[in-house]
N, C-alpha and C. Protein backbone atom coordinates (compact mmCIF):
# COMPACT_ATOMS: atom_id res chain seq x y z
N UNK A 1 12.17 4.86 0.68
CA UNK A 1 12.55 6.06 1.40
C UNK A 1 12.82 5.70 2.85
N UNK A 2 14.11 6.33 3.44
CA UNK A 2 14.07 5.86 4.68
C UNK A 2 13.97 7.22 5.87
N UNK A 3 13.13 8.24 4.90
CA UNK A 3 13.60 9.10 6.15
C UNK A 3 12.10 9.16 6.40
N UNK A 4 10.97 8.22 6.42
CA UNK A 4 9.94 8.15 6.88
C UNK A 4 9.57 7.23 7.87
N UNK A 5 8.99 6.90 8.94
CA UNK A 5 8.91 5.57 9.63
C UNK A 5 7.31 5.20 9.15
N UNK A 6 6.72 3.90 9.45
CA UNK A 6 5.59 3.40 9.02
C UNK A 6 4.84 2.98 9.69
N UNK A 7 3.39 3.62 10.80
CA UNK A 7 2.89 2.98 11.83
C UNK A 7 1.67 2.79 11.12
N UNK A 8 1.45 1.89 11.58
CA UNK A 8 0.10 0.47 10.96
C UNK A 8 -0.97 1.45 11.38
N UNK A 9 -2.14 1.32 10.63
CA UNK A 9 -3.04 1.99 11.39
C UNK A 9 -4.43 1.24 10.78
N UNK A 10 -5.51 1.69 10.84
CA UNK A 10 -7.15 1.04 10.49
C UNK A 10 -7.47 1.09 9.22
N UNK A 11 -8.20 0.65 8.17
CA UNK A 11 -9.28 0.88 7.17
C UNK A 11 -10.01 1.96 7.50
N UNK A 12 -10.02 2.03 8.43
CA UNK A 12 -11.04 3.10 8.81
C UNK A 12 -10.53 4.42 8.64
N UNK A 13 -9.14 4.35 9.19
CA UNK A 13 -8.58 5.82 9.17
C UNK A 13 -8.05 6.28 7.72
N UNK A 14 -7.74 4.66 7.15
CA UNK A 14 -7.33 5.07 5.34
C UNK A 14 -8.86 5.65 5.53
N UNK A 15 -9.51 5.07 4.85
CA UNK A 15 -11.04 5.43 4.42
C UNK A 15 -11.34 6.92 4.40
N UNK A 16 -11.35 7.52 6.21
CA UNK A 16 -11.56 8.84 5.98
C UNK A 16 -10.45 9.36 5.49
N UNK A 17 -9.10 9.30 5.32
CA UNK A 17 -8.28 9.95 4.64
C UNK A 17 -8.80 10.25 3.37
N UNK A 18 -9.28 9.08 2.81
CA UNK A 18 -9.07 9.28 1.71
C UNK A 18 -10.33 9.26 1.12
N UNK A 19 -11.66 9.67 1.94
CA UNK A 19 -12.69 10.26 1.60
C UNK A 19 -12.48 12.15 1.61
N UNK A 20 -12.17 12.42 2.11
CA UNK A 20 -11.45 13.98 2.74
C UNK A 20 -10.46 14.85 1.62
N UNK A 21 -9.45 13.46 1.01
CA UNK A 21 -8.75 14.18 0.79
C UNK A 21 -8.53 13.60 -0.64
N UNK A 22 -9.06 12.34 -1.17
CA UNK A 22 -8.65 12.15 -2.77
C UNK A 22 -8.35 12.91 -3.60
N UNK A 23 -8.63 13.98 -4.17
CA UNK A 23 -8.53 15.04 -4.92
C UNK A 23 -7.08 15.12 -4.90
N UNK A 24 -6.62 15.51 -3.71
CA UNK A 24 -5.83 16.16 -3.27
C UNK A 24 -4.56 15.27 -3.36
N UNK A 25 -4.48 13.83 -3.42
CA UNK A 25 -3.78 12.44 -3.07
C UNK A 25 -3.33 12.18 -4.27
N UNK A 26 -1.66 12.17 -4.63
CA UNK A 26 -0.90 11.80 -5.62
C UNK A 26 -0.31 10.20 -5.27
N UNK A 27 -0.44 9.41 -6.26
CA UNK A 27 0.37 8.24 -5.94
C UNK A 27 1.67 8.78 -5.91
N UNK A 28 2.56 7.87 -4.93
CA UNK A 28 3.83 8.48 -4.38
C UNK A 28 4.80 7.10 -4.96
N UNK A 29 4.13 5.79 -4.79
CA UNK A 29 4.63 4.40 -5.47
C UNK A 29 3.95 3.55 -5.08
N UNK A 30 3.95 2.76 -5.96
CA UNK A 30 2.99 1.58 -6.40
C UNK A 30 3.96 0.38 -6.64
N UNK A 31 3.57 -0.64 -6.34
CA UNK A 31 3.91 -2.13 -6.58
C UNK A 31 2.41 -3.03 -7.02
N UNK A 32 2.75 -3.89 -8.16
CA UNK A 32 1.66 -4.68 -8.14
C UNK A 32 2.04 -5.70 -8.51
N UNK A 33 1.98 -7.05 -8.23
CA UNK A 33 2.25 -8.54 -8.29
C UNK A 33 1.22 -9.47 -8.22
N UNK A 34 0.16 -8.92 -9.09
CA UNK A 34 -1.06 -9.75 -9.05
C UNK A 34 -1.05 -11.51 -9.44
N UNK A 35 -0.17 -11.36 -9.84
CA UNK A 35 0.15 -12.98 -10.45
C UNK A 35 1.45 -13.95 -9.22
N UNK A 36 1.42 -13.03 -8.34
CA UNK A 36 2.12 -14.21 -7.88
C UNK A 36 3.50 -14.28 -8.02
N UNK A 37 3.95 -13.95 -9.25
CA UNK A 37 5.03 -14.45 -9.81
C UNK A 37 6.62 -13.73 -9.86
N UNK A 38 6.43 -12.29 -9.21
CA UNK A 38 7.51 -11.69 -9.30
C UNK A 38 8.61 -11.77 -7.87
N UNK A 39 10.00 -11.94 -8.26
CA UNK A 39 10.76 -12.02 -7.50
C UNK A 39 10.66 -13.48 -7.03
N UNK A 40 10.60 -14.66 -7.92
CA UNK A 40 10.07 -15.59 -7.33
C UNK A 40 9.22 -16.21 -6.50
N UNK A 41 7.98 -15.63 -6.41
CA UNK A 41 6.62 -15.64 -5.70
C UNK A 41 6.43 -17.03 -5.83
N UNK A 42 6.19 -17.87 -7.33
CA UNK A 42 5.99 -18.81 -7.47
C UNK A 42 4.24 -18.87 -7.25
N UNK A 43 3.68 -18.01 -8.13
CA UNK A 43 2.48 -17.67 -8.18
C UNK A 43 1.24 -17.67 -7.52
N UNK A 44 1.81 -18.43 -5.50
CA UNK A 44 0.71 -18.47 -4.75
C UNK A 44 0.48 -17.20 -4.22
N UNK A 45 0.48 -16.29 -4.42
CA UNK A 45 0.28 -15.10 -3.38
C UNK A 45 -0.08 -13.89 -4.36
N UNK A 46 -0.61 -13.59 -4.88
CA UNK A 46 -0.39 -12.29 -5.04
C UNK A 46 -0.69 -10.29 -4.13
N UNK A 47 -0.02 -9.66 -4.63
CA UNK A 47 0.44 -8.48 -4.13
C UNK A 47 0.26 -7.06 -4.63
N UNK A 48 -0.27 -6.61 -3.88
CA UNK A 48 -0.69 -4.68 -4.42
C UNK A 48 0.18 -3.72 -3.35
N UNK A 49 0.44 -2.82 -3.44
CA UNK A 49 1.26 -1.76 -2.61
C UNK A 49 1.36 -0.52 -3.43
N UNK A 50 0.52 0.43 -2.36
CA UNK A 50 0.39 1.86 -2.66
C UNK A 50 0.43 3.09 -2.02
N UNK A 51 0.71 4.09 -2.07
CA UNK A 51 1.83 4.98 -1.08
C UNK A 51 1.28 6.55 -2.11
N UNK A 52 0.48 7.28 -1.01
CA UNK A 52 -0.28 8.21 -1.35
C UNK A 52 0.01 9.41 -0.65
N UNK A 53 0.58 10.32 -1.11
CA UNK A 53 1.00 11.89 -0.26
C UNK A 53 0.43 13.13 -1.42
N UNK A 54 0.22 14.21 -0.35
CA UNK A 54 -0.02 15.40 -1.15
C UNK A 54 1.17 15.78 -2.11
N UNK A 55 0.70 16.06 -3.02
CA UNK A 55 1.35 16.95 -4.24
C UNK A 55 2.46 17.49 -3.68
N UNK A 56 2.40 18.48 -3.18
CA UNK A 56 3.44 18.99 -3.24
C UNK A 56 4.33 18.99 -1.83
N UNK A 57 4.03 17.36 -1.06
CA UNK A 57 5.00 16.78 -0.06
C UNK A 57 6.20 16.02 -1.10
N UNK A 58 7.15 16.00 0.26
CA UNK A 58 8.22 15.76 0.07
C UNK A 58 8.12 13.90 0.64
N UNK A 59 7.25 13.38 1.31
CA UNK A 59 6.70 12.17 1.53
C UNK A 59 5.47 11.68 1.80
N UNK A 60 5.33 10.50 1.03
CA UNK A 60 3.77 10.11 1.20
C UNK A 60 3.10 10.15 2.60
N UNK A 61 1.92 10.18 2.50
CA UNK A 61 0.92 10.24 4.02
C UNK A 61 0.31 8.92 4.46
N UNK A 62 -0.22 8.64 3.56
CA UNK A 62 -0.66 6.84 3.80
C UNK A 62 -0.30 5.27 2.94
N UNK A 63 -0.07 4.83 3.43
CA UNK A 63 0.52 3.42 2.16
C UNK A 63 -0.54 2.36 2.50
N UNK A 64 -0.60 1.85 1.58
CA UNK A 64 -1.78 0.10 1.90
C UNK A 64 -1.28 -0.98 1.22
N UNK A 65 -1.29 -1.96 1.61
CA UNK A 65 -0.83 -3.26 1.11
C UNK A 65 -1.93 -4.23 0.89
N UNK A 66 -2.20 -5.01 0.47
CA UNK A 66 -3.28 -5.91 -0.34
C UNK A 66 -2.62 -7.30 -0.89
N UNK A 67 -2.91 -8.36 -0.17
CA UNK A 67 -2.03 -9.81 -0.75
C UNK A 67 -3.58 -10.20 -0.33
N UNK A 68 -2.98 -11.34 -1.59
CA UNK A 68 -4.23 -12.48 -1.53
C UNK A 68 -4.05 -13.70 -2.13
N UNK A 69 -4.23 -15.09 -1.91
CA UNK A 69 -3.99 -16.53 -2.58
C UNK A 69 -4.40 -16.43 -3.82
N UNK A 70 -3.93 -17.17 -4.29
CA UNK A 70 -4.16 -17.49 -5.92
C UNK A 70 -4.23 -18.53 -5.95
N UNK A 71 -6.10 -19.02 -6.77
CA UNK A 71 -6.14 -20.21 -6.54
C UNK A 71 -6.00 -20.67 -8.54
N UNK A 72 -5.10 -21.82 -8.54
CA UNK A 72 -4.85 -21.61 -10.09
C UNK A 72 -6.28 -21.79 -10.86
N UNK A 73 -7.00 -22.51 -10.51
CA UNK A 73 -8.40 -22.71 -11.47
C UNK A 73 -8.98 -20.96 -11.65
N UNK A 74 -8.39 -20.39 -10.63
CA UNK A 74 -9.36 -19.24 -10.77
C UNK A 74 -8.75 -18.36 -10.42
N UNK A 75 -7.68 -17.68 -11.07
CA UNK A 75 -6.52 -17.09 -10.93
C UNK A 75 -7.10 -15.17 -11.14
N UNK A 76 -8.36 -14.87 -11.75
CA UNK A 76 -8.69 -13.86 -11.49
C UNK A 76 -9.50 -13.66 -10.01
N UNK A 77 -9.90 -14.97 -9.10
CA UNK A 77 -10.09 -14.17 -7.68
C UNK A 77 -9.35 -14.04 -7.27
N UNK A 78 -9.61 -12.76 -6.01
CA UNK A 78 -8.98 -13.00 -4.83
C UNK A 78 -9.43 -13.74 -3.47
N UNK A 79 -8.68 -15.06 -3.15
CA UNK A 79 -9.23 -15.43 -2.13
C UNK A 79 -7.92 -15.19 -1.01
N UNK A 80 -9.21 -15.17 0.29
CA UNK A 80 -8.42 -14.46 1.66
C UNK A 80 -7.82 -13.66 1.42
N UNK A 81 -8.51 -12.49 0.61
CA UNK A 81 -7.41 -10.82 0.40
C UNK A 81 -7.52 -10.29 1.80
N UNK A 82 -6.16 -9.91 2.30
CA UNK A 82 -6.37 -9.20 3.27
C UNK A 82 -5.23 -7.96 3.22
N UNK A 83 -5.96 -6.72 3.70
CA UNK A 83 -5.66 -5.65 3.93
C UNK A 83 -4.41 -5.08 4.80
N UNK A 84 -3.15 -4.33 4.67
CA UNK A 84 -2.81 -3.80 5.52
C UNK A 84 -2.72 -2.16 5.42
N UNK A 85 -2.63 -1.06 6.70
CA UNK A 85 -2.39 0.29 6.04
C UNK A 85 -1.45 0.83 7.57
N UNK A 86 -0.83 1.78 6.47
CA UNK A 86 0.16 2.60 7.33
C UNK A 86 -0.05 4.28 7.41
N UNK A 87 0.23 4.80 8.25
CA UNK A 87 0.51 6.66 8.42
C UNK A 87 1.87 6.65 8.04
N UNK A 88 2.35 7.35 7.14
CA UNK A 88 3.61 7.35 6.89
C UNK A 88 3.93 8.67 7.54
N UNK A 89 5.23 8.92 8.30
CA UNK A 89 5.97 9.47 9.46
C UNK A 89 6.87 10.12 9.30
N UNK A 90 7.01 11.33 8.71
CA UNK A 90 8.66 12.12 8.22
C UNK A 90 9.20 11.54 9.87
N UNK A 91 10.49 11.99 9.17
CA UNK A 91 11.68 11.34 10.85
C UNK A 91 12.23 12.70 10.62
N UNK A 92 12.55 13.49 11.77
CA UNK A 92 13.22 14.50 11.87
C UNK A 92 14.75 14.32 11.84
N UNK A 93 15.65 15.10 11.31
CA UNK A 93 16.61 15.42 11.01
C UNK A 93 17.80 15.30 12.11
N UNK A 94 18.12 14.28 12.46
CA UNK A 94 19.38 13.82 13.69
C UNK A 94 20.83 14.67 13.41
N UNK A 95 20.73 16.28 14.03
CA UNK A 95 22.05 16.65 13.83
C UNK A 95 23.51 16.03 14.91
């Protein structure tokens, strides 16, 4: 979607979002690439991406991203998972 912009924001501020408001929080889109392997990853990395708005918005409210190494002996951890999250931003209408 491009009529949203995406400013980075804390764990912290996902967190209370989404202590507050789960109920209420529809997945909006999801990506998952746990293996590494899609789009030619070449199986070191894997990837989560998720994008959460109220029901009955027209765009999601918060998105989070989640990558982490894949080590092949042990391809169900995650090592060095690290976190990213966004406020997702309607963009007003440029007449």
């Amino acid at each position: 979607m491009s009529d949203y912009k995406k400013v980075e924001t804390t764990g912290a501020v996902w967190d209370a979002i989404m202590a507050a408001h789960r109920s209420q929080l529809t997945v909006f889109s999801s990506f998952s690439d746990p293996s590494g392997t899609m789009f030619g990853g070449g199986g070191q990395r894997g990837r989560m991406e998720t994008a959460y708005g109220f029901n009955d918005a027209d765009y999601p409210l918060i998105e989070a991203k989640t990558t982490w190494d894949i080590d092949r002996m042990k391809p169900y951890e995650r090592v060095d998972e690290q976190h990213q999250y966004w406020l997702c931003l309607p963009q007003k209408d440029e007449d």
